[in-house]
C-alpha atoms as a PDB file:
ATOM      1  CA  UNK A   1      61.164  93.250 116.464  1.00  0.00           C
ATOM      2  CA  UNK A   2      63.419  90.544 117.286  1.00  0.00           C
ATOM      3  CA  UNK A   3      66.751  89.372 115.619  1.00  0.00           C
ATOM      4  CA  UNK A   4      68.695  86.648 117.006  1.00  0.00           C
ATOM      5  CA  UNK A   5      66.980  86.730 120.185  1.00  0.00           C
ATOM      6  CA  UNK A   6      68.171  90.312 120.641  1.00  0.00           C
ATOM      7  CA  UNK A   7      65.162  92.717 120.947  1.00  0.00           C
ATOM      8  CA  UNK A   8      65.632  95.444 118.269  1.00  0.00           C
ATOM      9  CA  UNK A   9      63.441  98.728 117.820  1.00  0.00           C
ATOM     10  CA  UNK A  10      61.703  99.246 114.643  1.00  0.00           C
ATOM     11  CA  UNK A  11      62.824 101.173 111.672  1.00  0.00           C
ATOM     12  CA  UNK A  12      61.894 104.439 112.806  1.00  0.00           C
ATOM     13  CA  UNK A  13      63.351 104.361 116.153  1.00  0.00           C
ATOM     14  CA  UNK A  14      66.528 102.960 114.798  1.00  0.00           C
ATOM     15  CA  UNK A  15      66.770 105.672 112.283  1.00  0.00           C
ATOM     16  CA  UNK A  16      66.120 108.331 114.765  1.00  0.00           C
ATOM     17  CA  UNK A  17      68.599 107.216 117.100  1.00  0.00           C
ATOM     18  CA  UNK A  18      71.636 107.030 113.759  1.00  0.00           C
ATOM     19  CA  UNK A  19      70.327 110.758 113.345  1.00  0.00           C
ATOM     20  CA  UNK A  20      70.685 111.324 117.066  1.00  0.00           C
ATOM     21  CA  UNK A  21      74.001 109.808 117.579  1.00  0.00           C
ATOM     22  CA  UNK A  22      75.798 111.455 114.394  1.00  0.00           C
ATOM     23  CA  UNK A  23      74.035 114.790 115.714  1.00  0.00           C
ATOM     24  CA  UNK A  24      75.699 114.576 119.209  1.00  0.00           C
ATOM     25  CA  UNK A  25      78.723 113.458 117.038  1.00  0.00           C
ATOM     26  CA  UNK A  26      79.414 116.347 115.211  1.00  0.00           C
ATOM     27  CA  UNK A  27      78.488 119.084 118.341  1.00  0.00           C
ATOM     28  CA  UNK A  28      79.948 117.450 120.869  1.00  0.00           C
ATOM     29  CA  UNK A  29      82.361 114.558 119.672  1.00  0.00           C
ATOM     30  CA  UNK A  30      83.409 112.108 122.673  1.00  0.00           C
ATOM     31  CA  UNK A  31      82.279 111.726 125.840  1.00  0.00           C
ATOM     32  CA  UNK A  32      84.756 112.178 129.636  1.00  0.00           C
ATOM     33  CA  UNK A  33      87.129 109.013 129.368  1.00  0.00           C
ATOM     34  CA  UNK A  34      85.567 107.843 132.710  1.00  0.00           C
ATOM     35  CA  UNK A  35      82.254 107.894 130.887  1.00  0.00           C
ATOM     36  CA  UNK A  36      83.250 106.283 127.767  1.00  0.00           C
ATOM     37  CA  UNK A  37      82.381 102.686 127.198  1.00  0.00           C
ATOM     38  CA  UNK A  38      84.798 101.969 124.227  1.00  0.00           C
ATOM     39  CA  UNK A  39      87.686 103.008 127.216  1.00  0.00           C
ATOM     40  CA  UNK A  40      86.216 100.621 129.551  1.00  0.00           C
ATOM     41  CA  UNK A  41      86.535  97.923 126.658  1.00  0.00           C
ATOM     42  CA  UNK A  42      90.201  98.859 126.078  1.00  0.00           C
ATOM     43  CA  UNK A  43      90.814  98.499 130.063  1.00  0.00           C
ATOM     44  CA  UNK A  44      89.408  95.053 129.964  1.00  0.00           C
ATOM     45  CA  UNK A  45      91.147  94.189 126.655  1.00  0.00           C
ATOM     46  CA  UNK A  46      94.278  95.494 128.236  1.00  0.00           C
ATOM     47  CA  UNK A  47      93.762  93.708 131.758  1.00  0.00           C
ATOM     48  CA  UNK A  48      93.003  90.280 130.166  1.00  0.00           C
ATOM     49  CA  UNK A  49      95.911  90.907 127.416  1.00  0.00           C
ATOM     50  CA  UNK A  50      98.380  90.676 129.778  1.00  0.00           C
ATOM     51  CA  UNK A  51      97.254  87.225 130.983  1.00  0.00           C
ATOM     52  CA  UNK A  52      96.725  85.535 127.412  1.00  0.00           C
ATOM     53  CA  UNK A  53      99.425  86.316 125.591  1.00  0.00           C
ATOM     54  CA  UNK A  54     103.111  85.396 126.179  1.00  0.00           C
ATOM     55  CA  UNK A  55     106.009  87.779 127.275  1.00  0.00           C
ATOM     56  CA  UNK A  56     108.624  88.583 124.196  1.00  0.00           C
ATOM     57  CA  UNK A  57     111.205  85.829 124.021  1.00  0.00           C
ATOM     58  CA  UNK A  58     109.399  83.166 126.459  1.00  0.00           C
ATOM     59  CA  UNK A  59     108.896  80.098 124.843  1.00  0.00           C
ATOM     60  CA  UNK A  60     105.906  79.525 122.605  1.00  0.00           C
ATOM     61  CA  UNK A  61     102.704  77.764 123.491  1.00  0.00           C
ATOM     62  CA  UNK A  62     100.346  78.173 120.115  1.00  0.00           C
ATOM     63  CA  UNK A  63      97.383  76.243 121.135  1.00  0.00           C
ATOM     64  CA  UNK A  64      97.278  77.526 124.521  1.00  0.00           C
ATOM     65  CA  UNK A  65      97.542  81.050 123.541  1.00  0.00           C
ATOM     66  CA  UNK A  66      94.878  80.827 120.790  1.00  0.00           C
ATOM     67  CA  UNK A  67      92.431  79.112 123.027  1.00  0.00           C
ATOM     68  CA  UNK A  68      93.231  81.610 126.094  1.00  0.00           C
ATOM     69  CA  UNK A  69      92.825  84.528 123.359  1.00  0.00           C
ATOM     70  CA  UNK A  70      89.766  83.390 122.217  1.00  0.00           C
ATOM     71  CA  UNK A  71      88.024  83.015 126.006  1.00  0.00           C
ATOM     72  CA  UNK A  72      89.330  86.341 126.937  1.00  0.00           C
ATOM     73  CA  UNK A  73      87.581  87.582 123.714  1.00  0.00           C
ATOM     74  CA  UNK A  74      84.163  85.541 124.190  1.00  0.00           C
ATOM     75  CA  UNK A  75      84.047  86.330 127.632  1.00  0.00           C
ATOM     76  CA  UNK A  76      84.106  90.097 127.114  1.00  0.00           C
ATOM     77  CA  UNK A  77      82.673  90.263 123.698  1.00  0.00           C
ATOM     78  CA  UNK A  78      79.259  88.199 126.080  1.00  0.00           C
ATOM     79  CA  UNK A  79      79.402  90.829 128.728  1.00  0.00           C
ATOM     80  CA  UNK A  80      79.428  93.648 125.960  1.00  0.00           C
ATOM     81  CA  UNK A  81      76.563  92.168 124.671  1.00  0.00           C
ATOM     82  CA  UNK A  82      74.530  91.709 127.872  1.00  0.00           C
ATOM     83  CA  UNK A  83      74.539  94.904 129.023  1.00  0.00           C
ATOM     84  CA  UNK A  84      73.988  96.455 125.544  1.00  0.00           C
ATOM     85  CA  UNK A  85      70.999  94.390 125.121  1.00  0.00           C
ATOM     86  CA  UNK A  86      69.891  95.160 128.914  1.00  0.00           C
ATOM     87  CA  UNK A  87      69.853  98.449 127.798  1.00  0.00           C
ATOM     88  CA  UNK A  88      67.765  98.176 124.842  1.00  0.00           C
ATOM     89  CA  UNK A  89      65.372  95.887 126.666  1.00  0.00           C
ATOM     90  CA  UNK A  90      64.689  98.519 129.394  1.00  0.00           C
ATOM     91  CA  UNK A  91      63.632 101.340 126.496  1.00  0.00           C
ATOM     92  CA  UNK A  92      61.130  99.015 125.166  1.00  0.00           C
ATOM     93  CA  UNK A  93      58.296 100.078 126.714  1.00  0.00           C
ATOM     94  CA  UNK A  94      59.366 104.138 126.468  1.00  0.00           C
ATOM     95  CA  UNK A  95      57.434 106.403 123.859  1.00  0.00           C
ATOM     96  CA  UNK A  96      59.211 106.292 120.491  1.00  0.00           C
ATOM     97  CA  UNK A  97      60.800 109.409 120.161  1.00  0.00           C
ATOM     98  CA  UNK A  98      62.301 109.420 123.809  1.00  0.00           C
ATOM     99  CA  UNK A  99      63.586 105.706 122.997  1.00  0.00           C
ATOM    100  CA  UNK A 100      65.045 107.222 119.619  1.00  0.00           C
ATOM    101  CA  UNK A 101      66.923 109.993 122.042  1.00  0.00           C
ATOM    102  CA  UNK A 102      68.083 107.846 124.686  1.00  0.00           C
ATOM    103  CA  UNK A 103      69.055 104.921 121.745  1.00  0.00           C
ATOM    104  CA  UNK A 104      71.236 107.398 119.782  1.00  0.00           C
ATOM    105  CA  UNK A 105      72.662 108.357 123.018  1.00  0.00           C
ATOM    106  CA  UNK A 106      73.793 105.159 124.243  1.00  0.00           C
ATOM    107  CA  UNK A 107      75.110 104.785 120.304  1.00  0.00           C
ATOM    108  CA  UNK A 108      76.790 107.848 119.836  1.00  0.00           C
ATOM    109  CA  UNK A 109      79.911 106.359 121.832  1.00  0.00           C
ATOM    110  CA  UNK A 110      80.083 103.807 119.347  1.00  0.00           C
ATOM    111  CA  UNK A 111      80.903 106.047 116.464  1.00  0.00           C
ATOM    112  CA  UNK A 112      83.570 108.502 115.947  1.00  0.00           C
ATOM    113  CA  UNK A 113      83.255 110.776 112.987  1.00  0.00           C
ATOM    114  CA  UNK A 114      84.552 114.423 114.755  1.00  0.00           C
ATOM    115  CA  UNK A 115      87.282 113.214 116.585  1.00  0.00           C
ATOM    116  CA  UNK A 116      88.405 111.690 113.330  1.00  0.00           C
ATOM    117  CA  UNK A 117      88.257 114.099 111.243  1.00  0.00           C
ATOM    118  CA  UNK A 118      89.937 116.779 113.802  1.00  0.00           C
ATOM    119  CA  UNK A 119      93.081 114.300 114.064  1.00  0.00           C
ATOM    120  CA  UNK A 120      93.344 114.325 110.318  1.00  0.00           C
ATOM    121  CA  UNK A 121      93.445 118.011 110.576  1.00  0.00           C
ATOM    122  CA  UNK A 122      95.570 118.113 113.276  1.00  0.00           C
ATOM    123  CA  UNK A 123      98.147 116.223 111.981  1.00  0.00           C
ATOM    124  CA  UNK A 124      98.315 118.801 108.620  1.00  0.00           C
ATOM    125  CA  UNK A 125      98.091 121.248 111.152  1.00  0.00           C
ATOM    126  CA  UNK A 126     101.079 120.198 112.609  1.00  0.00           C
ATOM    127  CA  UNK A 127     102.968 119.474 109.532  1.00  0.00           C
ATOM    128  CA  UNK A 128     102.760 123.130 108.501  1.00  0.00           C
ATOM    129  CA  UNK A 129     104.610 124.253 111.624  1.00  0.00           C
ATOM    130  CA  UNK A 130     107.397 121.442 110.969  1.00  0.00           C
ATOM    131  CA  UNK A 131     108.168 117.600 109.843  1.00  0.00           C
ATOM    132  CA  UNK A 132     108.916 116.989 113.467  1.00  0.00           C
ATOM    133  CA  UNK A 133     105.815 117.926 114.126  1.00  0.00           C
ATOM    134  CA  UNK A 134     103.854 115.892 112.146  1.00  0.00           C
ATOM    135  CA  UNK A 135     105.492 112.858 112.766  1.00  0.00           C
ATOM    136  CA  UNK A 136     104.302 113.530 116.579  1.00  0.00           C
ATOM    137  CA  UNK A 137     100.848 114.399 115.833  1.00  0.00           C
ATOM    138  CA  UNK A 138     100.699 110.889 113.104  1.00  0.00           C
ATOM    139  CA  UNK A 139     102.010 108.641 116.135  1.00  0.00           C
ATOM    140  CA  UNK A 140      98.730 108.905 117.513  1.00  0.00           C
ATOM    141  CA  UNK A 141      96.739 107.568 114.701  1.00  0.00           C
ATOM    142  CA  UNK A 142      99.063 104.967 113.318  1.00  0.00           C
ATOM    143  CA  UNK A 143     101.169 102.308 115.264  1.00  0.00           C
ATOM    144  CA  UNK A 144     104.441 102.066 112.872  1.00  0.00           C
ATOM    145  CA  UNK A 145     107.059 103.671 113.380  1.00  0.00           C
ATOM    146  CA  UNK A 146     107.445 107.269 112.482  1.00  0.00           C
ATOM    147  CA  UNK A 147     110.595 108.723 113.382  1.00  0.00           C
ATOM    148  CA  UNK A 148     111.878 108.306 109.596  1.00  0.00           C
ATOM    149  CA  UNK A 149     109.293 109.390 107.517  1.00  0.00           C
ATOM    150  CA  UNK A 150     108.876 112.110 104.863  1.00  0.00           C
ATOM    151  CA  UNK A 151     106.280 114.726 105.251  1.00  0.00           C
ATOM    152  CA  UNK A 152     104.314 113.285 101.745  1.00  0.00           C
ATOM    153  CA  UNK A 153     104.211 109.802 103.673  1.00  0.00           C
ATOM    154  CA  UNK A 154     103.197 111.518 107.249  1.00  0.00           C
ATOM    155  CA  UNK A 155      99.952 112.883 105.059  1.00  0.00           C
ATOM    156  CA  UNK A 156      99.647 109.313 103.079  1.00  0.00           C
ATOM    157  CA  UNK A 157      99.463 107.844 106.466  1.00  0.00           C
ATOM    158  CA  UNK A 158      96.592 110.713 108.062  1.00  0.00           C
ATOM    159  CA  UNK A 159      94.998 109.680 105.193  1.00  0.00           C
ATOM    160  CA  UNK A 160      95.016 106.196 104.565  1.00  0.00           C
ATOM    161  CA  UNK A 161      93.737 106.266 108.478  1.00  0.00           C
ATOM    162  CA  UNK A 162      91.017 108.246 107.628  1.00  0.00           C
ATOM    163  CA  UNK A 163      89.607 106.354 104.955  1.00  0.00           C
ATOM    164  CA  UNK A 164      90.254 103.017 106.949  1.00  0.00           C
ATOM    165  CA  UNK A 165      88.755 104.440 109.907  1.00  0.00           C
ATOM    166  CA  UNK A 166      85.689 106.247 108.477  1.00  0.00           C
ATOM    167  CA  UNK A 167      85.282 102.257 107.930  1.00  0.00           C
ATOM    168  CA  UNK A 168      85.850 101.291 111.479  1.00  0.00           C
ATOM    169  CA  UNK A 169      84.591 104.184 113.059  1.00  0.00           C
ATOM    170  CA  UNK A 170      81.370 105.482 111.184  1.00  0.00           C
ATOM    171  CA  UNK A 171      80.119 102.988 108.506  1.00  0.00           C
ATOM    172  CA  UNK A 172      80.790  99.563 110.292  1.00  0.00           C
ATOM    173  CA  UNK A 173      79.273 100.521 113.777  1.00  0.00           C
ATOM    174  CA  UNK A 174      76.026 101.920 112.002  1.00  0.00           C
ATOM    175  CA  UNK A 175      75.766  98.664 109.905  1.00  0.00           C
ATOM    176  CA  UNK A 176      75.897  96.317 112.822  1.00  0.00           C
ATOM    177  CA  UNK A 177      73.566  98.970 114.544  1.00  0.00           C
ATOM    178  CA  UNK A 178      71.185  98.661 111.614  1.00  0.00           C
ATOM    179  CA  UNK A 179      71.672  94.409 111.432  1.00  0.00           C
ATOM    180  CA  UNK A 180      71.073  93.961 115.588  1.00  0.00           C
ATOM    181  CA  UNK A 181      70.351  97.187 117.140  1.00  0.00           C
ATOM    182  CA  UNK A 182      72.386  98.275 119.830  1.00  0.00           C
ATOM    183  CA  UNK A 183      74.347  94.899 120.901  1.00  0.00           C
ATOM    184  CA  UNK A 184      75.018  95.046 117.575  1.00  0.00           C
ATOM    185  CA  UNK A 185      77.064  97.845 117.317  1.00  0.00           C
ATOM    186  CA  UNK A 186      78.821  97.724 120.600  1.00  0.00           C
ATOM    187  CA  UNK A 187      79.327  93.893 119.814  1.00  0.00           C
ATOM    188  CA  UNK A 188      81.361  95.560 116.528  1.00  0.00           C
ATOM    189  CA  UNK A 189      83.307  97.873 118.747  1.00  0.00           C
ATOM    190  CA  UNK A 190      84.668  95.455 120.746  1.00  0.00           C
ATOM    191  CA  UNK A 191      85.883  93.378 118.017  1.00  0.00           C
ATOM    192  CA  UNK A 192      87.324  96.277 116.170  1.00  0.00           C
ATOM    193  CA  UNK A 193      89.273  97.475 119.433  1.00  0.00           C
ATOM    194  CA  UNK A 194      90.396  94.042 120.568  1.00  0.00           C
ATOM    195  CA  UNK A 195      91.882  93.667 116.955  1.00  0.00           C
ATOM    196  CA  UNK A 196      93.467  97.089 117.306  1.00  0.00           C
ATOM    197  CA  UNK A 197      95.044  96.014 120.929  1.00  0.00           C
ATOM    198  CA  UNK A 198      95.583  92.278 120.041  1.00  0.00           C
ATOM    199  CA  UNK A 199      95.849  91.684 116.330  1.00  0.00           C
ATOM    200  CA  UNK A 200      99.474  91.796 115.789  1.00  0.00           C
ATOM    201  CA  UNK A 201     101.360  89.374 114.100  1.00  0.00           C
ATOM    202  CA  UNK A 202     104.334  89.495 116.692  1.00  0.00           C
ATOM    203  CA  UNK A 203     105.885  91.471 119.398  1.00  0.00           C
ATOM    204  CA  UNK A 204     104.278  94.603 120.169  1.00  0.00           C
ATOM    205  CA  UNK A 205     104.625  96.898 124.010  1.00  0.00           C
ATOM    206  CA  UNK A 206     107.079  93.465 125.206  1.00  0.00           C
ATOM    207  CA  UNK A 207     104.018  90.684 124.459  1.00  0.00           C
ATOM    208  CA  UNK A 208     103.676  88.394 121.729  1.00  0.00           C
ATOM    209  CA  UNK A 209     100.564  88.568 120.122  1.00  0.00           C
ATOM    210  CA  UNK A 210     101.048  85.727 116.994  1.00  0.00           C
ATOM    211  CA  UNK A 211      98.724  83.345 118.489  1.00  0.00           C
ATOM    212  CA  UNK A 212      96.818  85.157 121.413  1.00  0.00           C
ATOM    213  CA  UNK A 213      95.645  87.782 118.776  1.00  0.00           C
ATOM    214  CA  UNK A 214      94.441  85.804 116.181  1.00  0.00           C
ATOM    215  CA  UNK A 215      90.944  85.062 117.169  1.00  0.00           C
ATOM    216  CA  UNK A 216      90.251  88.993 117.729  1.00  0.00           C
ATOM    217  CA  UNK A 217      92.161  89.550 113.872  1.00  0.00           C
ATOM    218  CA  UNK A 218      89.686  87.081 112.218  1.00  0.00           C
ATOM    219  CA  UNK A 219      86.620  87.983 114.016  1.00  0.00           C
ATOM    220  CA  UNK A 220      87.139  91.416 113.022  1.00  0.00           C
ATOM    221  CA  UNK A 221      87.760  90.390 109.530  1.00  0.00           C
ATOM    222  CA  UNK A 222      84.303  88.441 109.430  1.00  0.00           C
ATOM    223  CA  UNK A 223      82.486  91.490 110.928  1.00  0.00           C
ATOM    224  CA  UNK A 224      84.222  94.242 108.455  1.00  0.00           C
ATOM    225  CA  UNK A 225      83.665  92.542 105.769  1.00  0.00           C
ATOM    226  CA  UNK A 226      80.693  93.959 104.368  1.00  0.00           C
ATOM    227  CA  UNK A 227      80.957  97.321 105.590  1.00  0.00           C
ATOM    228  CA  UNK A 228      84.930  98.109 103.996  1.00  0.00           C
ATOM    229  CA  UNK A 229      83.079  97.283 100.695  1.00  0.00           C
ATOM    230  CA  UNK A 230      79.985  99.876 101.753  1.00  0.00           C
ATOM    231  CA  UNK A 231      82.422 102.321 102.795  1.00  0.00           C
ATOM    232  CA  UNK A 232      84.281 101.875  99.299  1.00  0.00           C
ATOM    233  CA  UNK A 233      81.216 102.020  97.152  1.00  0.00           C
ATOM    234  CA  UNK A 234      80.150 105.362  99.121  1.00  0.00           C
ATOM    235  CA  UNK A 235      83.430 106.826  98.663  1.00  0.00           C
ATOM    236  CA  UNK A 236      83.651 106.126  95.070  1.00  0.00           C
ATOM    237  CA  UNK A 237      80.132 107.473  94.520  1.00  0.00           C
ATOM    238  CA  UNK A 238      81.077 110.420  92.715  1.00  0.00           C
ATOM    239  CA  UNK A 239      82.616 108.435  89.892  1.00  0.00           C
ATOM    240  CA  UNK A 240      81.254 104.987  90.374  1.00  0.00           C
ATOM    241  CA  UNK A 241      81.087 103.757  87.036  1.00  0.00           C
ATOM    242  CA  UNK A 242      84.508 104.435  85.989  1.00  0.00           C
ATOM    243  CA  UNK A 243      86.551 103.635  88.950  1.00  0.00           C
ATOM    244  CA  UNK A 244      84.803 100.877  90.402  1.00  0.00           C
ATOM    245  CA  UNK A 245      87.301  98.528  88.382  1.00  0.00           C
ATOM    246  CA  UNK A 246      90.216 100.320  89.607  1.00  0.00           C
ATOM    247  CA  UNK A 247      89.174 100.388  93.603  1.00  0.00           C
ATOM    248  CA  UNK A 248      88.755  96.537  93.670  1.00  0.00           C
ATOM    249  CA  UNK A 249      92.285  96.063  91.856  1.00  0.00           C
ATOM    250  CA  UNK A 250      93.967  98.567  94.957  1.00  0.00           C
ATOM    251  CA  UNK A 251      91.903  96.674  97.457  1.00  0.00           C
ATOM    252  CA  UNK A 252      93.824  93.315  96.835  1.00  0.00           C
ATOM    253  CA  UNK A 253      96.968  94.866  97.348  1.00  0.00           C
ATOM    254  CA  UNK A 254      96.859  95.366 100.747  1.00  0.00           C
ATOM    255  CA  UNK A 255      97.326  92.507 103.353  1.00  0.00           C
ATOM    256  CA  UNK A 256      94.209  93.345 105.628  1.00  0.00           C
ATOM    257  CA  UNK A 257      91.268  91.620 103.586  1.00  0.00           C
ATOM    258  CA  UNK A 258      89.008  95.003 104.145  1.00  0.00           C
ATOM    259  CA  UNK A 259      91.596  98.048 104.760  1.00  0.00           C
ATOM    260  CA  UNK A 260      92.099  98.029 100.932  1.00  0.00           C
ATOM    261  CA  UNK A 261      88.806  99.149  99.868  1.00  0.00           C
ATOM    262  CA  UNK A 262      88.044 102.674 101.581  1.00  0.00           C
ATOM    263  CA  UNK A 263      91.347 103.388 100.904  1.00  0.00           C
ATOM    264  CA  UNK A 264      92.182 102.367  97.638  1.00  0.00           C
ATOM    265  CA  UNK A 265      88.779 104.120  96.919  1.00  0.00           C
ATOM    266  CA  UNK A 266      89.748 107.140  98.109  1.00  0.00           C
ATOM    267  CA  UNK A 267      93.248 106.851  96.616  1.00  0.00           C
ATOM    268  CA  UNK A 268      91.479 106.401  93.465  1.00  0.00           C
ATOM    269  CA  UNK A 269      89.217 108.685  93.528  1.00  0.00           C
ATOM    270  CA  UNK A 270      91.441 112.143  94.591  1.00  0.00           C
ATOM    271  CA  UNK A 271      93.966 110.450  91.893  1.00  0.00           C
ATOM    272  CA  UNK A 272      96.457 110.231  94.523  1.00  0.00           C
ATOM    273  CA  UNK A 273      98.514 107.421  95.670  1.00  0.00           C
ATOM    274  CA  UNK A 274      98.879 105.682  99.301  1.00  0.00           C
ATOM    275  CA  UNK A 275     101.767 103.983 100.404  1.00  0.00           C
ATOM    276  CA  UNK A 276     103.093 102.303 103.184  1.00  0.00           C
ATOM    277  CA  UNK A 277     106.592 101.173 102.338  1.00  0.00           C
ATOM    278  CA  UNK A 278     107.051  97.727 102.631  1.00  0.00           C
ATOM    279  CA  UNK A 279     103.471  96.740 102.394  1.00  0.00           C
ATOM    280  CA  UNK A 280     101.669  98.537  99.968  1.00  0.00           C
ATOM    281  CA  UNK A 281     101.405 101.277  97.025  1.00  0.00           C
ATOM    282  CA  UNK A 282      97.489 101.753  96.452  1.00  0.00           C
ATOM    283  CA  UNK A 283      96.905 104.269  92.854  1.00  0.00           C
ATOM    284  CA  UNK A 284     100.742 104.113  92.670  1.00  0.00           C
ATOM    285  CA  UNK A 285     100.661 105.924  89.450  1.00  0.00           C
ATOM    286  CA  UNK A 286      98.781 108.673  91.384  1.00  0.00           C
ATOM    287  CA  UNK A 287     100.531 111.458  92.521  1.00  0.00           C
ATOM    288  CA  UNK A 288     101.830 112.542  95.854  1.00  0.00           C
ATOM    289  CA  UNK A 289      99.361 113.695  97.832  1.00  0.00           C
ATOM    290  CA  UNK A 290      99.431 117.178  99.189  1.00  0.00           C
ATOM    291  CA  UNK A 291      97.672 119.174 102.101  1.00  0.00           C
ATOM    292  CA  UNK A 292      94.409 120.364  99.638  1.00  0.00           C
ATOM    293  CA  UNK A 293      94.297 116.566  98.952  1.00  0.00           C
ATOM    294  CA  UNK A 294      94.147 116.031 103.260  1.00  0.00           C
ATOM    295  CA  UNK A 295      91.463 118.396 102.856  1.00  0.00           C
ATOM    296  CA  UNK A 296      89.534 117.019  99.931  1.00  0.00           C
ATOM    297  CA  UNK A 297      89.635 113.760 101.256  1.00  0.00           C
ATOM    298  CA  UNK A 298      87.977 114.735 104.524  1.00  0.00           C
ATOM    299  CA  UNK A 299      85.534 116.777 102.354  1.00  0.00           C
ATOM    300  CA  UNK A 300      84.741 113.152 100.414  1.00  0.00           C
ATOM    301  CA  UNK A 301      84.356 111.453 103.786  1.00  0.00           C
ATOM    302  CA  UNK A 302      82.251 113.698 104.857  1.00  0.00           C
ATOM    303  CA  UNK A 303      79.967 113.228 102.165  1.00  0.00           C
ATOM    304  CA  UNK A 304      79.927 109.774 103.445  1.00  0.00           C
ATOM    305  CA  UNK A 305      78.776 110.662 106.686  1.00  0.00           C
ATOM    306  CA  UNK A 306      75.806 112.950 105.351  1.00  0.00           C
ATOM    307  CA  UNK A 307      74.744 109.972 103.263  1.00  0.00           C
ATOM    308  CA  UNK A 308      74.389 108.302 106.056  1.00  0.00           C
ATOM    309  CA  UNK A 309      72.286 111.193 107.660  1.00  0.00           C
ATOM    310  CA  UNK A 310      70.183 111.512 104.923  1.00  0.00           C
ATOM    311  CA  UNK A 311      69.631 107.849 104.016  1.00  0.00           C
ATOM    312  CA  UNK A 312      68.373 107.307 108.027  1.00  0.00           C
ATOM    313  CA  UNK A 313      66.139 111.083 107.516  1.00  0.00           C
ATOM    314  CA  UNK A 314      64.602 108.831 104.779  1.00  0.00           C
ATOM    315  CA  UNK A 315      64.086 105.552 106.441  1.00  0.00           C
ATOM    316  CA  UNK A 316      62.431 108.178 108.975  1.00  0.00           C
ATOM    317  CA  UNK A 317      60.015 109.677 107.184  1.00  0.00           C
ATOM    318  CA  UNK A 318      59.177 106.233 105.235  1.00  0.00           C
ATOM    319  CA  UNK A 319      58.549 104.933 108.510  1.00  0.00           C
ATOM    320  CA  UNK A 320      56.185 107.905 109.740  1.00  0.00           C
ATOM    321  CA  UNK A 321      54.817 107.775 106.057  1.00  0.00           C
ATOM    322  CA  UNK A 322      53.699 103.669 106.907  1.00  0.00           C
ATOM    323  CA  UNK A 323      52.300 104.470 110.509  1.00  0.00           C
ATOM    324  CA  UNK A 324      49.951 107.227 109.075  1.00  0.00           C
END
């Protein structure tokens, strides 16, 4: 099969190689940093940062910036792309189930459901031994500032992450995997981690990011636009019918055009609420979330996850079901 030029295994292949990926996943989580490719994305993104956008205070140059932004992104976003789909043409030829293995191999660093989930726990881990704690162990998934906040707002941020990232991490990459195969989903990573280094509407580690950002914000926005709304529907499974309404009223309320719907789907759904002061109060009339809600939320993403598993053991065994 071939979609956009880009050659793409058939169904069965592809849904062997989600299975293998979320396997290796969930037994082994993430591979050595000098092995990783989503690492050597962030040292590119990081190398050609520096040189796009402006130092804090210098004077502004919008267009420049933009354009220079947008290169650096198209430039790396093309050599993603390349060698992804280098990759996949080279297993062509290979018998299906060894291209299925060495596919959800080459996809499993494009995911990240276990290390997820274990930094959710570790940060209500940490806020059992003390506040101080888990303010530490919360820097690491969120960028804002942390040195003021309350333990319910250290677990309302672990857990607005989790349901934004199940998005970013788990659902999106396996949608662009399912749309264009391999370039596909490391196309998606890129994006999402130049938007996570770059997408700042300011100052942020002494460089401005307004305008050199703003390509790698909106391209991300394009590309997560269908899966936040997957991810929200999964989540909201359970109780579909009567909170539906309620999920898309949270999701406006947030300023990211997709963050809002996992998580105002999960707010909704554990009847808890999600705030980030200043920004936004998703299920405000929920209540305050406590550590069996940390634990029932990654028990509801989870779910979302085995969906996943079991929707690509069906597309499987369809597949097998046609060829015979």
């Amino acid at each position: 099969m071939y979609l956009i030029g880009l050659p793409t295994p058939d169904a069965a292949v592809l849904a062997g190689a989600v299975l293998v990926a979320l396997v290796l996943d969930v037994l082994f989580g993430e591979p050595p940093t000098r092995l990783h490719p989503v690492v050597a994305m962030g040292c590119y993104l990081g190398v050609v940062g520096r040189r796009v956008s402006r130092a804090a205070g210098a004077v502004p140059r919008p267009g420049a910036e933009f354009w220079l932004g947008a290169l650096g992104w198209c430039a790396g976003a093309a050599l993603v792309a390349a060698l992804a789909w280098a990759a996949g043409w080279a297993m062509q030829t290979l018998d299906p189930l060894v291209h299925a293995v060495l596919l959800g191999a080459l996809l499993k660093p494009m995911l990240s459901w276990r290390m997820l989930r274990d930094e959710v726990r570790a940060v209500e881990a940490a806020l059992a031994e003390s506040l101080e704690a888990g303010r530490q162990r919360v820097s690491w998934l969120v960028s804002r500032d942390v040195t003021a906040l309350s333990e319910t707002e250290v677990r309302e941020a672990a857990v607005s992450t989790l349901a934004e990232n199940l998005n970013d991490s788990v659902v999106a990459p396996l949608f662009w995997f399912a749309v264009a195969g391999l370039p596909g989903a490391a196309l998606y990573r890129f994006a999402n981690t130049a938007d996570a280094m770059w997408g700042y509407h300011g100052v942020r580690s002494g460089r401005d990011w307004t305008w050199a950002g703003r390509w790698a914000a909106r391209v991300d926005d394009v590309m997560s636009w269908v899966p936040a709304r997957l991810t929200a529907a999964m989540i909201a499974l359970p109780s579909w019918w009567r909170s539906w309404p309620s999920v898309v009223a949270n999701a406006r309320l947030t300023p990211s055009p997709n963050g809002g719907w996992p998580m105002g789907a999960l707010a909704v759904g554990l009847g808890i609420r999600l705030v980030k002061p200043q920004v936004y109060a998703l299920n405000a009339q929920g209540r305050a979330p406590t550590a069996a809600d940390t634990q029932r939320a990654l028990d509801r993403c989870a779910r979302v996850v085995g969906m996943l598993a079991l929707l690509s053991l069906l597309v499987l065994l369809w597949s097998w079901g046609i060829r015979r």
